[in-house]
C-alpha atoms as a PDB file:
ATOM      1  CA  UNK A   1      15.935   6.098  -8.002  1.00  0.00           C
ATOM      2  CA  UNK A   2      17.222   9.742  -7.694  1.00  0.00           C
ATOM      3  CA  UNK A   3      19.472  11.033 -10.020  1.00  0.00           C
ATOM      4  CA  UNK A   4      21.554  12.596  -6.427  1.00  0.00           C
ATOM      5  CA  UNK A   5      21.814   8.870  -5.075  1.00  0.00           C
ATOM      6  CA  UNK A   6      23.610   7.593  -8.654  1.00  0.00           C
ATOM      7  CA  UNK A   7      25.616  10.524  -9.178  1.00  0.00           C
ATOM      8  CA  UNK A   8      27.053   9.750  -5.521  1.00  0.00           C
ATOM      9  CA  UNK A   9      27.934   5.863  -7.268  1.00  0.00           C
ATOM     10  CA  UNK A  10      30.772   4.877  -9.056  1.00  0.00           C
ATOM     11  CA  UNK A  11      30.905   3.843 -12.598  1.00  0.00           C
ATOM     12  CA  UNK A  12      30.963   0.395 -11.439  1.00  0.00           C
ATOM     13  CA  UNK A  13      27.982   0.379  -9.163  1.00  0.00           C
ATOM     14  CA  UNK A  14      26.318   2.087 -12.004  1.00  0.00           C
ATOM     15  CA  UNK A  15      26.841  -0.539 -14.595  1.00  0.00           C
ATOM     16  CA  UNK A  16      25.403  -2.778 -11.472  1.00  0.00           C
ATOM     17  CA  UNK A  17      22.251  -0.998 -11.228  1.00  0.00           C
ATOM     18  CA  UNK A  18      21.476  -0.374 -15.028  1.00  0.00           C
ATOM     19  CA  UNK A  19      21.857  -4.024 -15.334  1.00  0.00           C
ATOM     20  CA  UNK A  20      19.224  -4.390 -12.564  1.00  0.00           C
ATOM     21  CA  UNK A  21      17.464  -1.890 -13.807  1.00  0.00           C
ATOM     22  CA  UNK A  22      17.194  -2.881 -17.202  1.00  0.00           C
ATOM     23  CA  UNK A  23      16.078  -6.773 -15.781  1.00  0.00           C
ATOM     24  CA  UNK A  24      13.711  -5.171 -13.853  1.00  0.00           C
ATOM     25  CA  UNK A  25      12.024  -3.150 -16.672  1.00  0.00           C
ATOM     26  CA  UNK A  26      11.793  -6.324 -18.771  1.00  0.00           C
ATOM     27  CA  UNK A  27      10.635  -8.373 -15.588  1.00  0.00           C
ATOM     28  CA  UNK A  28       7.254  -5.400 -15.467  1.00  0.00           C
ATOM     29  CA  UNK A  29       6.719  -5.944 -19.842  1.00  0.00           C
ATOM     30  CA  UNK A  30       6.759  -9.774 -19.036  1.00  0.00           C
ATOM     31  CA  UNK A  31       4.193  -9.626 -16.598  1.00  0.00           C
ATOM     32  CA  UNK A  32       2.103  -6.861 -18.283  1.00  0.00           C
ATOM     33  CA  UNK A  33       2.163  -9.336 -21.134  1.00  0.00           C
ATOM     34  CA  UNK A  34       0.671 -12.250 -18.743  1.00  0.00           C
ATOM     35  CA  UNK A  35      -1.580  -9.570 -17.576  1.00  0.00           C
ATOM     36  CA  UNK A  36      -0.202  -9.951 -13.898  1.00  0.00           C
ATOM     37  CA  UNK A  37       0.594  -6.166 -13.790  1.00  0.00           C
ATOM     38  CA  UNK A  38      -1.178  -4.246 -10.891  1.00  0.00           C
ATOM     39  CA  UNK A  39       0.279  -0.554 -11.993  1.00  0.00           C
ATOM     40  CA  UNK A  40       1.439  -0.373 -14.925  1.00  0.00           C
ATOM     41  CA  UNK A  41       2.851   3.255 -14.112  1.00  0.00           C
ATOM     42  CA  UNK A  42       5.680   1.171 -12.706  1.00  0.00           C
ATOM     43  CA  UNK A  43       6.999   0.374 -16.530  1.00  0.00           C
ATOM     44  CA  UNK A  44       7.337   3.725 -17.162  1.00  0.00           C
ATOM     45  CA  UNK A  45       9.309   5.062 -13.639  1.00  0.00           C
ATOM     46  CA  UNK A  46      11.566   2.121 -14.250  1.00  0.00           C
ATOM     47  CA  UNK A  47      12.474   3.265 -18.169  1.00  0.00           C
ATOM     48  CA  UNK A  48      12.720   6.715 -16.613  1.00  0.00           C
ATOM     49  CA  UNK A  49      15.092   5.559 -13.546  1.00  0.00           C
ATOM     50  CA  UNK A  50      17.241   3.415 -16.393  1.00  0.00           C
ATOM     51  CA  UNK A  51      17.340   6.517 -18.731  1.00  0.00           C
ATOM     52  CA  UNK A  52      18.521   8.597 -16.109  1.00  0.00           C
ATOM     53  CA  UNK A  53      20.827   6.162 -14.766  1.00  0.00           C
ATOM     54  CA  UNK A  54      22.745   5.670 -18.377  1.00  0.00           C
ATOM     55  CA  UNK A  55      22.589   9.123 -19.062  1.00  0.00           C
ATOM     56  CA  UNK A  56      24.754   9.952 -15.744  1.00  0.00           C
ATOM     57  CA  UNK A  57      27.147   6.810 -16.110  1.00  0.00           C
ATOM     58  CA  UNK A  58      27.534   7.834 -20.146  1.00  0.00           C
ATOM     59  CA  UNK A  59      28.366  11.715 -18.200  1.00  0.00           C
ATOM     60  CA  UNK A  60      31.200  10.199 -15.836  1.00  0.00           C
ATOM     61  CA  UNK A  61      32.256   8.084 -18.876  1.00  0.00           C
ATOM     62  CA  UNK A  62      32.543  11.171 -20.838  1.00  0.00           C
ATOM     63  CA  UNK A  63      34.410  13.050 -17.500  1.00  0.00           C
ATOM     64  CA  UNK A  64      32.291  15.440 -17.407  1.00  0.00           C
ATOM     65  CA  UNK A  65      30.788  14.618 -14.019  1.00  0.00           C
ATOM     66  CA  UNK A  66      34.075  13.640 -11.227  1.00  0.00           C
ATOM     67  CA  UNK A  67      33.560  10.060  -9.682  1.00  0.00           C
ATOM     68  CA  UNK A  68      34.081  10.703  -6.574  1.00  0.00           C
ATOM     69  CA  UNK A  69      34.225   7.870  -4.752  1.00  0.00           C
ATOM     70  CA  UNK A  70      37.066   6.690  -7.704  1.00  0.00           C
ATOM     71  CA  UNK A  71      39.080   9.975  -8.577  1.00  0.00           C
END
């Protein structure tokens, strides 16, 4: 995901999606593990989407980004 569609979320629809996020990057380790993985590129976008996602809900957290939808 793009770092302009979660900085247009609020902190409570990114909580949502690092919770996704996060069972989606242990979903991909689970199946590389059962060697089921087709692209195992796809482990590291979703770490990468999940860092950037905490990093810009730790940022609103912090105030130094606005929330707009909630202030």
């Amino acid at each position: 995901m793009k770092a302009h569609d979660l900085r247009s979320m609020s902190i409570e629809e990114l909580q949502e999606q690092v919770r996704d996020m996060r069972t989606e990057v242990f979903n991909l380790r689970f199946r590389k593990a059962a060697h089921q993985l087709e692209n195992p590129l796809k482990i590291r976008d979703s770490k990468r989407s999940l860092a950037r996602a905490l990093t810009l809900l730790r940022e609103k957290e912090l105030g130094m980004i606005a929330d707009e939808k909630g202030s």
